[in-house]
Protein backbone atom coordinates (compact mmCIF):
# COMPACT_ATOMS: atom_id res chain seq x y z
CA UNK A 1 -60.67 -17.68 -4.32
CA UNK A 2 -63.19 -18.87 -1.65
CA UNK A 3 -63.73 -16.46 1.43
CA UNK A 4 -65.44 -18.57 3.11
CA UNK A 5 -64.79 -18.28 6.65
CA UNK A 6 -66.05 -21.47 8.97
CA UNK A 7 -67.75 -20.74 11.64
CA UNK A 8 -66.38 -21.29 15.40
CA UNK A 9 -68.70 -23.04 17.71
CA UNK A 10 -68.19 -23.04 21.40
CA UNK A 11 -69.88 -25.99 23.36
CA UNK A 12 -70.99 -24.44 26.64
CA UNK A 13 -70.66 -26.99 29.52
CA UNK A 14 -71.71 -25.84 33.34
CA UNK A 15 -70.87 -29.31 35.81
CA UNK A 16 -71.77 -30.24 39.14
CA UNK A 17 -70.32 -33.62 39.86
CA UNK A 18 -71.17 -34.92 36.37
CA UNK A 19 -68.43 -37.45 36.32
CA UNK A 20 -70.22 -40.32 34.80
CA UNK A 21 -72.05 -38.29 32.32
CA UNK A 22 -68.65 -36.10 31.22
CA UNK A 23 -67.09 -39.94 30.50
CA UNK A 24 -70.28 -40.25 27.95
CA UNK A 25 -70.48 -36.62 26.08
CA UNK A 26 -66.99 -35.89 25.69
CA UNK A 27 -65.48 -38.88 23.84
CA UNK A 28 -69.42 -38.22 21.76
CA UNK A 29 -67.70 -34.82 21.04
CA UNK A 30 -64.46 -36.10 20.21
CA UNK A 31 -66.13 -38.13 16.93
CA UNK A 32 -68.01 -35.03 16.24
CA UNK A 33 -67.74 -34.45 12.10
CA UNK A 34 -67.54 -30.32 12.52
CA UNK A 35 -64.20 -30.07 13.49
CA UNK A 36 -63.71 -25.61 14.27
CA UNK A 37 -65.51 -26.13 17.58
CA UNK A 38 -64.08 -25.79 21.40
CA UNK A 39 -65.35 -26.18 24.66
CA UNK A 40 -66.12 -24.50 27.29
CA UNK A 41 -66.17 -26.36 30.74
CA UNK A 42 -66.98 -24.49 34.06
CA UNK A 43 -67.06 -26.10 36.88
CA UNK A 44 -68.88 -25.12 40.44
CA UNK A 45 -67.14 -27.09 43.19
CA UNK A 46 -67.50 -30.74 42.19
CA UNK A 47 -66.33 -33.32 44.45
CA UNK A 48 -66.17 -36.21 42.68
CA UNK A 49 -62.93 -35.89 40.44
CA UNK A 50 -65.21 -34.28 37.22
CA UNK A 51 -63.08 -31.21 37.15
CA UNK A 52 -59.85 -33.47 37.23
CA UNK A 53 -61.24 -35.95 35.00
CA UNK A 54 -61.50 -32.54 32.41
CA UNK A 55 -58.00 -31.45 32.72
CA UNK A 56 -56.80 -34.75 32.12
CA UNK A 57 -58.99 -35.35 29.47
CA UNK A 58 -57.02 -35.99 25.47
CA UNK A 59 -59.44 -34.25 23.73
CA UNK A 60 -59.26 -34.10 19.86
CA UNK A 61 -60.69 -30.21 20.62
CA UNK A 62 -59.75 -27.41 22.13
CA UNK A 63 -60.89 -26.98 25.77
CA UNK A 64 -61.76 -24.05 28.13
CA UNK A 65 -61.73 -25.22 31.70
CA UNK A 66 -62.67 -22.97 34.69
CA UNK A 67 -63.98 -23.20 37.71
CA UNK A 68 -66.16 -21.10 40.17
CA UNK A 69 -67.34 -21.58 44.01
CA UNK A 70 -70.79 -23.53 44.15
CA UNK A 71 -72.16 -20.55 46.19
CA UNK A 72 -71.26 -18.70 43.49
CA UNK A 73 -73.37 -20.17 40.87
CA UNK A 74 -76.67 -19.18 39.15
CA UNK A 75 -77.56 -21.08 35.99
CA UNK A 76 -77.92 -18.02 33.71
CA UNK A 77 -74.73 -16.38 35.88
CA UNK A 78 -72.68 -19.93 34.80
CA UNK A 79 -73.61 -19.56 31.06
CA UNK A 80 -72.66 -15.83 31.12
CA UNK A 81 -69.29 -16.73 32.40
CA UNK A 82 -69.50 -19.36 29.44
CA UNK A 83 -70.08 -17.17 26.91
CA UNK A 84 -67.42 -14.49 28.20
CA UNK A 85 -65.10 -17.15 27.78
CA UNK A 86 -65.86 -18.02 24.23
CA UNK A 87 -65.04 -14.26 22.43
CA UNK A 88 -64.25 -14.90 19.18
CA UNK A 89 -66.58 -18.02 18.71
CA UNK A 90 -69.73 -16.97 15.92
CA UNK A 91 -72.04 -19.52 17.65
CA UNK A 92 -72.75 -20.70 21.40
CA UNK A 93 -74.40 -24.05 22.19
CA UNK A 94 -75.45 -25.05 25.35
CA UNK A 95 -74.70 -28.29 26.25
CA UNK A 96 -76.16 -29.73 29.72
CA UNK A 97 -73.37 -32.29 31.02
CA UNK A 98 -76.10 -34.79 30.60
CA UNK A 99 -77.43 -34.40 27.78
CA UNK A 100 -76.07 -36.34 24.94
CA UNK A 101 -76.02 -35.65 21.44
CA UNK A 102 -77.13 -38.88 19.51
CA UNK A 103 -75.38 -37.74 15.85
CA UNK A 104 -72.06 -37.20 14.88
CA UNK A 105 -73.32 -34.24 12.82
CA UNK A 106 -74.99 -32.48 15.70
CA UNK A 107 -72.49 -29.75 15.77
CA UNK A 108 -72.72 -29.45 11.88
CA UNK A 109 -76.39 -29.51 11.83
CA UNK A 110 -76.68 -26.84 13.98
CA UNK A 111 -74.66 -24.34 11.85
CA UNK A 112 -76.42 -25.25 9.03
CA UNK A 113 -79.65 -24.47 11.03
CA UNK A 114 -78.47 -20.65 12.05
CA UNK A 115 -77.50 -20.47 8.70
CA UNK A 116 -80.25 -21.91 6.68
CA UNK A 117 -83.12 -20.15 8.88
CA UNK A 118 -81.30 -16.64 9.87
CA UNK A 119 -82.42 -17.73 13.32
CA UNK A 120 -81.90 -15.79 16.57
CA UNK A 121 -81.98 -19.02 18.99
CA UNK A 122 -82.10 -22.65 17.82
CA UNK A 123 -82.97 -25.85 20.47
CA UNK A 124 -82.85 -29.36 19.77
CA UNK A 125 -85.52 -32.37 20.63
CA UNK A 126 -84.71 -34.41 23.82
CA UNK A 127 -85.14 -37.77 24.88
CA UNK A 128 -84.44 -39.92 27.68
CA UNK A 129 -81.38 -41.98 27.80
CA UNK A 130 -80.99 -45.66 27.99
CA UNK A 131 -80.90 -45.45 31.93
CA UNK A 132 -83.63 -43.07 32.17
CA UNK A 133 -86.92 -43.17 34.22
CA UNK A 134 -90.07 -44.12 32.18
CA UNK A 135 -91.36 -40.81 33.40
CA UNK A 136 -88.81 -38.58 32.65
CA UNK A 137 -88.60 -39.69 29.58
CA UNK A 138 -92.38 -39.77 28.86
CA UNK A 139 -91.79 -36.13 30.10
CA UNK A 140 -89.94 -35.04 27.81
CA UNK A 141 -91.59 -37.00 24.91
CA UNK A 142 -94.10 -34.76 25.46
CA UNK A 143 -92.32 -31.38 25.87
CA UNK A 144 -90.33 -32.38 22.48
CA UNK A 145 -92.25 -33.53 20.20
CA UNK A 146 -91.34 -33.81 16.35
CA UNK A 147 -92.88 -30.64 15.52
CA UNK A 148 -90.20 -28.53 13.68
CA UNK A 149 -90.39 -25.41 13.16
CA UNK A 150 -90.36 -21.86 14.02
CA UNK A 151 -91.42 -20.95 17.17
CA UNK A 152 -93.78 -17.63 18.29
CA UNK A 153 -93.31 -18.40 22.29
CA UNK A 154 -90.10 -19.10 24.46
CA UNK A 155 -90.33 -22.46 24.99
CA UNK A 156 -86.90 -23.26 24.85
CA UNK A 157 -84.17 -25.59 27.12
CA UNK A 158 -80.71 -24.99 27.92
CA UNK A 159 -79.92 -28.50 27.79
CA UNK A 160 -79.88 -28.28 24.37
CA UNK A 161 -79.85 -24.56 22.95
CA UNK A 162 -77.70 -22.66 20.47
CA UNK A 163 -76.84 -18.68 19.90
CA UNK A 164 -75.24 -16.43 18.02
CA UNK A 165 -72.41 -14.68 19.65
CA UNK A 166 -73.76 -11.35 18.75
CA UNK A 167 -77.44 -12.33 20.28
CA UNK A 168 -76.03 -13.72 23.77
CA UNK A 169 -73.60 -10.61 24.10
CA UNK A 170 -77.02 -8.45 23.04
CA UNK A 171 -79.43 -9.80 25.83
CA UNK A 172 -77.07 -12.25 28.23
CA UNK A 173 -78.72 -14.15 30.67
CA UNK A 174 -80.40 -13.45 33.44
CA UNK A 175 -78.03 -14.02 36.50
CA UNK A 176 -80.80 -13.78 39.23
CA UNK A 177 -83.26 -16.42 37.90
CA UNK A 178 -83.75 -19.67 40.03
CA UNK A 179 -83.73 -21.47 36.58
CA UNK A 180 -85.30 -20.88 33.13
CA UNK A 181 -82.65 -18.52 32.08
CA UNK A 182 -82.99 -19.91 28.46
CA UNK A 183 -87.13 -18.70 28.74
CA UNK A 184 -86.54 -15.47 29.96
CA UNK A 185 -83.83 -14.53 27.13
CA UNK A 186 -86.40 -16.56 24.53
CA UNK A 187 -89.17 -14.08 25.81
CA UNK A 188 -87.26 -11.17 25.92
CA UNK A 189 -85.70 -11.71 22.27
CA UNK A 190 -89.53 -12.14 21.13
CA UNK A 191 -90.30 -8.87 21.96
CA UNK A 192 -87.92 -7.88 19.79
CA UNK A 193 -88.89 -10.31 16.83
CA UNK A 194 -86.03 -12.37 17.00
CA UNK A 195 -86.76 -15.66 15.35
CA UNK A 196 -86.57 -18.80 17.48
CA UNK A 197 -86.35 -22.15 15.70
CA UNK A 198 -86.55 -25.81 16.71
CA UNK A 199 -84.07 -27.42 14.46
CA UNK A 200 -84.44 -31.27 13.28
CA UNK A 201 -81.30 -33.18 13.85
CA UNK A 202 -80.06 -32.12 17.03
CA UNK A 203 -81.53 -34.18 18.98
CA UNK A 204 -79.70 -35.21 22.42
CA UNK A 205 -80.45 -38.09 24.66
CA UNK A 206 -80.96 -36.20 28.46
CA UNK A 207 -80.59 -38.18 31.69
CA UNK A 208 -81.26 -37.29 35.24
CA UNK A 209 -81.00 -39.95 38.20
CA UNK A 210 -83.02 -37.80 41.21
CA UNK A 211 -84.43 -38.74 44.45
CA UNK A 212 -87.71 -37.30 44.86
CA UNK A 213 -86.70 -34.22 46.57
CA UNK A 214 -84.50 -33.55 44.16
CA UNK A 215 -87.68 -33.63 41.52
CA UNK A 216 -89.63 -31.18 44.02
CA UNK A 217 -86.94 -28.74 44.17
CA UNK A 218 -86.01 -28.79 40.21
CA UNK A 219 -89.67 -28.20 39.35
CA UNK A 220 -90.52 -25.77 42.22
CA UNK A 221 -87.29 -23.62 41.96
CA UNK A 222 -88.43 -23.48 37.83
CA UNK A 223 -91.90 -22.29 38.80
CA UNK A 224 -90.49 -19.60 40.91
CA UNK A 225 -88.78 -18.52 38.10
CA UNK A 226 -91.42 -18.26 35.75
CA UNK A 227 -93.76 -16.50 38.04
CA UNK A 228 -90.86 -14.06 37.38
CA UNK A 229 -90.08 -13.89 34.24
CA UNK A 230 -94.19 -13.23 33.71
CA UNK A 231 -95.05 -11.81 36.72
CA UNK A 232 -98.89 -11.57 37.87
CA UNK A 233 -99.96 -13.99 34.77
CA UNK A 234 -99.79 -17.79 35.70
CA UNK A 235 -101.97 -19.14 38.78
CA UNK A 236 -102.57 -22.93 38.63
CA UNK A 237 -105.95 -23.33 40.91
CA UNK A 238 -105.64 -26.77 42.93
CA UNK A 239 -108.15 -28.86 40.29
CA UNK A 240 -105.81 -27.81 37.50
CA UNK A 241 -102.82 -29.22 39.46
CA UNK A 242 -104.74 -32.40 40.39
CA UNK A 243 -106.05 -32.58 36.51
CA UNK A 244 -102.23 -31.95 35.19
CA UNK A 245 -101.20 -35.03 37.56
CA UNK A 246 -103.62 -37.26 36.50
CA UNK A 247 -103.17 -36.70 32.54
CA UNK A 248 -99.01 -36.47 33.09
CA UNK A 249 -100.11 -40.19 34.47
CA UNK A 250 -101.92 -41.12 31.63
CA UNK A 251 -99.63 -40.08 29.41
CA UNK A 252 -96.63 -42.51 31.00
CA UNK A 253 -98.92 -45.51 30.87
CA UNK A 254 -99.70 -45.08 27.67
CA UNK A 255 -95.96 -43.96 26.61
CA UNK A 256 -94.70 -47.62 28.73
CA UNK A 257 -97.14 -49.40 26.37
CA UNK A 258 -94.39 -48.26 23.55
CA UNK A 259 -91.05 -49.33 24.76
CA UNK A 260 -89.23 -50.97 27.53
CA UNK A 261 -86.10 -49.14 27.34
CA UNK A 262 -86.43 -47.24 30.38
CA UNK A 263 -85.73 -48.19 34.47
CA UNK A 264 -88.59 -47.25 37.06
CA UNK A 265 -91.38 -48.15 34.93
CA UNK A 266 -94.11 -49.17 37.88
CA UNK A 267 -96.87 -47.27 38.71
CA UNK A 268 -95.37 -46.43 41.91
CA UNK A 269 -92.73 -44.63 40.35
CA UNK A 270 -94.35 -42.85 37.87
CA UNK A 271 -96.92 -41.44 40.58
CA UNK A 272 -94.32 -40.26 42.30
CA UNK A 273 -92.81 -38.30 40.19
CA UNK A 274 -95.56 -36.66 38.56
CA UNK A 275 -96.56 -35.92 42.06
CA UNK A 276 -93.55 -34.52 43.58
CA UNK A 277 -93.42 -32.42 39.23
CA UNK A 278 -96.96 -31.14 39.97
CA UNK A 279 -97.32 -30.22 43.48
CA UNK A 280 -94.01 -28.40 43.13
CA UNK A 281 -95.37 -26.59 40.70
CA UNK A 282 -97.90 -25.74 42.56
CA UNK A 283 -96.37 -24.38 45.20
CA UNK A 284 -93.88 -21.87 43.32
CA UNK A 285 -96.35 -20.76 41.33
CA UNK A 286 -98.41 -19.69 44.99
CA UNK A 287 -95.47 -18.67 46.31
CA UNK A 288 -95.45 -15.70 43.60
CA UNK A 289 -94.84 -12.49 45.83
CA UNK A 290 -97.26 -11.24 43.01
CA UNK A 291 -100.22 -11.29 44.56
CA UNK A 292 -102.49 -9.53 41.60
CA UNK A 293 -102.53 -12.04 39.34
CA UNK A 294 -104.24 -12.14 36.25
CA UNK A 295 -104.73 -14.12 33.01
CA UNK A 296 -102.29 -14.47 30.46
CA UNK A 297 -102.98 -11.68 27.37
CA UNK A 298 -100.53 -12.56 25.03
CA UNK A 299 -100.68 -15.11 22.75
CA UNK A 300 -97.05 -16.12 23.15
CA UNK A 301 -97.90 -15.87 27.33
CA UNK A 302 -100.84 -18.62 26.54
CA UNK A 303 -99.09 -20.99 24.19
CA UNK A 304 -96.20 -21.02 26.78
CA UNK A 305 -98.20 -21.86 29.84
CA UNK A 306 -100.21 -24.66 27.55
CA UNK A 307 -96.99 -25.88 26.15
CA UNK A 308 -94.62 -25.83 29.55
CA UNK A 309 -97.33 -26.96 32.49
CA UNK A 310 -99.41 -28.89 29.97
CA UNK A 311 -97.44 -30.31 27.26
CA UNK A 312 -100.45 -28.79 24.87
């Protein structure tokens, strides 16, 4: 007799007015081949009809809807609430709202993953989706590149990221983080030697539509995050901002030369963003209360700063 037990997967889903985007990944869940999966949708105030859309929603899975107050939210403080949600699942993905999975074996592919590698944490490649800026998406074709493997530093996203139940309930997220919850849980798991891997196959297709302000404040309220997560080790000197702008430039124009799938291709555009990415960077990294900083002295402290500010 087989003893096999299947494996429950919950799909962890924090939404802020993600209407459009829930009317893409969910019916992409619904044709999703692993079938002992549920998820879990929490939403933080939305005002245009997402959280309604959910309830109404025929799902061929099981759901988990909740809701909190938007002052109430914190990205790692929305996935804990996730997570508490989900006892009894053996796996936890994280699933931005935008971020769509382009296989119907993503779900699949990531158990085999955990199970295959004995990994701790598992994230997925993304890519920018059909309506997409050129330079988010060159973005991102440089931060996920198809280099699978095992990972020794906690470069990791959220958007796309998986756990084992017993890992999350082990180290949970930080609640007070401005972003980059799924860093600081990488880098304190590494400490530990837990293994992180970046798993072919799981790729998901990740779409933000943002006004330049809205740029600014993603990247500077991430920087302010990671000068807390390593605190007193990253400084980026005005000539290394002005460098990382111009080859984040370079990089576009040479990644527009490849396709023209994506909207906001001038060069207007894609200064702008890489302007608004870099100076906010910038910024939250001076704006460190830290004021003895120092260099980097661990390996997986270097490869992080080389990988996350320039896509080395």
């Amino acid at each position: 007799m087989n003893d096999y037990k299947i494996p429950k997967v919950s799909i962890l889903v924090r939404s802020f007015n993600e209407l459009p985007n829930l009317k893409i990944l969910l019916p992409i869940l619904d044709n999703q081949s692993y079938k002992n999966f549920q998820v879990v949708y929490l939403d933080s105030g939305s005002t245009d009809g997402s959280l309604e859309y959910v309830k109404k929603y025929e799902a061929k899975f099981e759901m988990i809807i909740d809701k909190i107050k938007k002052e109430d939210f914190t990205y790692g403080g929305a996935l804990n609430k996730c997570a508490e949600l989900a006892v009894g699942s053996d796996y936890l993905i994280s699933l931005s709202a935008h971020c769509f999975p382009t296989q119907n074996k993503f779900i699949e592919n990531y158990v085999k993953i955990f199970q295959q590698n004995n990994s701790d944490i598992v994230f997925g490649r993304q890519v920018g989706y059909s309506k997409s800026s050129l330079s988010e998406s060159s973005h991102l074709n440089n931060w996920f590149r198809e280099d699978y493997a095992d990972k020794i530093f906690p470069f990791i996203n959220n958007g796309n990221a998986g756990y084992p139940y017993y890992f999350w309930k082990k180290y949970k997220f930080d609640s007070s983080l401005t972003g980059c919850e799924d860093i600081e849980i990488a880098n304190r798991g590494l400490v530990n030697n837990c293994k992180i891997t970046y798993g072919k196959d799981i790729t998901v297709e990740h779409y933000h539509e943002e006004k330049s302000r809205q740029i600014y404040n993603r990247f500077y309220r991430e920087a302010i995050a990671i000068s807390q997560i390593f605190p007193g080790k990253f400084k980026m000197p005005i000539y290394k901002c002005a460098m990382k702008f111009t080859l984040d430039v370079k990089d576009s124009l040479k990644f527009r030369k490849l396709t023209q799938l994506y909207k906001k291709n001038n060069v207007i555009s894609i200064l702008n963003y890489f302007f608004m990415k870099n100076i906010a960077q910038y910024f939250g990294l001076k704006g460190s209360k830290n004021n003895n900083i120092s260099e980097p002295t661990l390996d997986r402290e270097k490869m992080f700063f080389n990988k996350y500010f320039f896509n080395q």
